[in-house]
Protein backbone atom coordinates (compact mmCIF):
# COMPACT_ATOMS: atom_id res chain seq x y z
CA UNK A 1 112.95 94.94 108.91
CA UNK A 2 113.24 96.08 105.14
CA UNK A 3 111.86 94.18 102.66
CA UNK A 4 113.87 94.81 99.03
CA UNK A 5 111.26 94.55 96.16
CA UNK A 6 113.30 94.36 92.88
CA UNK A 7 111.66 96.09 89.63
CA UNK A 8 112.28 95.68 86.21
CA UNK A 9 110.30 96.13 82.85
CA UNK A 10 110.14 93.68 80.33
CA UNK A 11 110.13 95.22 77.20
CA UNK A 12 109.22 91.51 75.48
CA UNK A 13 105.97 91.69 77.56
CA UNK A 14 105.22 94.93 77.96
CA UNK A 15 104.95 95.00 81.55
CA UNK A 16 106.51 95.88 84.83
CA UNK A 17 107.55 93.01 87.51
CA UNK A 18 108.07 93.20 91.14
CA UNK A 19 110.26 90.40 92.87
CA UNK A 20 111.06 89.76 96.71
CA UNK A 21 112.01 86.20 97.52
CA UNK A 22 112.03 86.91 101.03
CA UNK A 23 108.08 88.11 101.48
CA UNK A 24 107.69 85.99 98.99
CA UNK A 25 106.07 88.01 96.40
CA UNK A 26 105.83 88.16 92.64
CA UNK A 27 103.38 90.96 90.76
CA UNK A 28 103.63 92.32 87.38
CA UNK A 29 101.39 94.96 85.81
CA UNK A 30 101.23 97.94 82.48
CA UNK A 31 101.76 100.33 84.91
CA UNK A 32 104.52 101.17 87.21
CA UNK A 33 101.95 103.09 89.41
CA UNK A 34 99.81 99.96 89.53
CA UNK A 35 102.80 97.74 90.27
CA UNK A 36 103.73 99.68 93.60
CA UNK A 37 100.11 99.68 94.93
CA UNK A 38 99.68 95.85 93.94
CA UNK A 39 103.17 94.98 95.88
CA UNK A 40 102.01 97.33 99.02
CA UNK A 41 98.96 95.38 99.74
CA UNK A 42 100.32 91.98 98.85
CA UNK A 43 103.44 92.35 100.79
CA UNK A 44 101.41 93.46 103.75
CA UNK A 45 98.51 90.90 103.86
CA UNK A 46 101.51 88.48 103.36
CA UNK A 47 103.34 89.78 105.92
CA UNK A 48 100.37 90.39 108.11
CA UNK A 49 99.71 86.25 107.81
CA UNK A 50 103.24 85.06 108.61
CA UNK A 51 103.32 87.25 111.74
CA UNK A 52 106.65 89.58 110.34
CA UNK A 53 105.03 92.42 110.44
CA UNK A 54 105.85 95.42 112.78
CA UNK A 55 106.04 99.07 113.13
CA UNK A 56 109.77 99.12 111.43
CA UNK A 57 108.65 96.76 108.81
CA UNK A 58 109.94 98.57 105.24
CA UNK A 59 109.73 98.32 101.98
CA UNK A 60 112.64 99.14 99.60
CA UNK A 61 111.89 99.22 95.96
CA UNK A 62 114.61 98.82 93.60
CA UNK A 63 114.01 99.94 90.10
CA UNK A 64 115.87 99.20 87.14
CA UNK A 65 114.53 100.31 83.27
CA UNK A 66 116.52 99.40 80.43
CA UNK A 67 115.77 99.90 76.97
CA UNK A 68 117.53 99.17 73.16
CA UNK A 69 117.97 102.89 71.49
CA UNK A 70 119.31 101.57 68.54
């Protein structure tokens, strides 16, 4: 199964955030680096609990970065 992980920065607060309803899972961090390690062990201890984890088990990250230029 994949698992999509939505990312987005929030300029407000300075930070990234990482979203999947479906692990359920919700990380933020100053670093995008950071982020993706923090949501790869959550998502699999989480996973690893509920007994939905398997050899196809995926993670899709979806990133999105907007910023005001002007």
């Amino acid at each position: 199964m994949t698992y999509d992980i939505n990312v987005n920065w929030d300029e407000e607060a300075g930070v990234w955030f990482a979203v999947c309803d479906s692990i359920p899972v919700a990380l933020e961090s100053h670093s995008f680096d950071a982020l993706i390690a923090r949501v790869k062990i959550a998502a699999y201890e989480i996973l690893e609990l509920n007994e939905k984890i398997n050899e196809n088990t995926q993670l899709c990250f979806k990133t999105e970065h907007r910023e005001r230029i002007a």
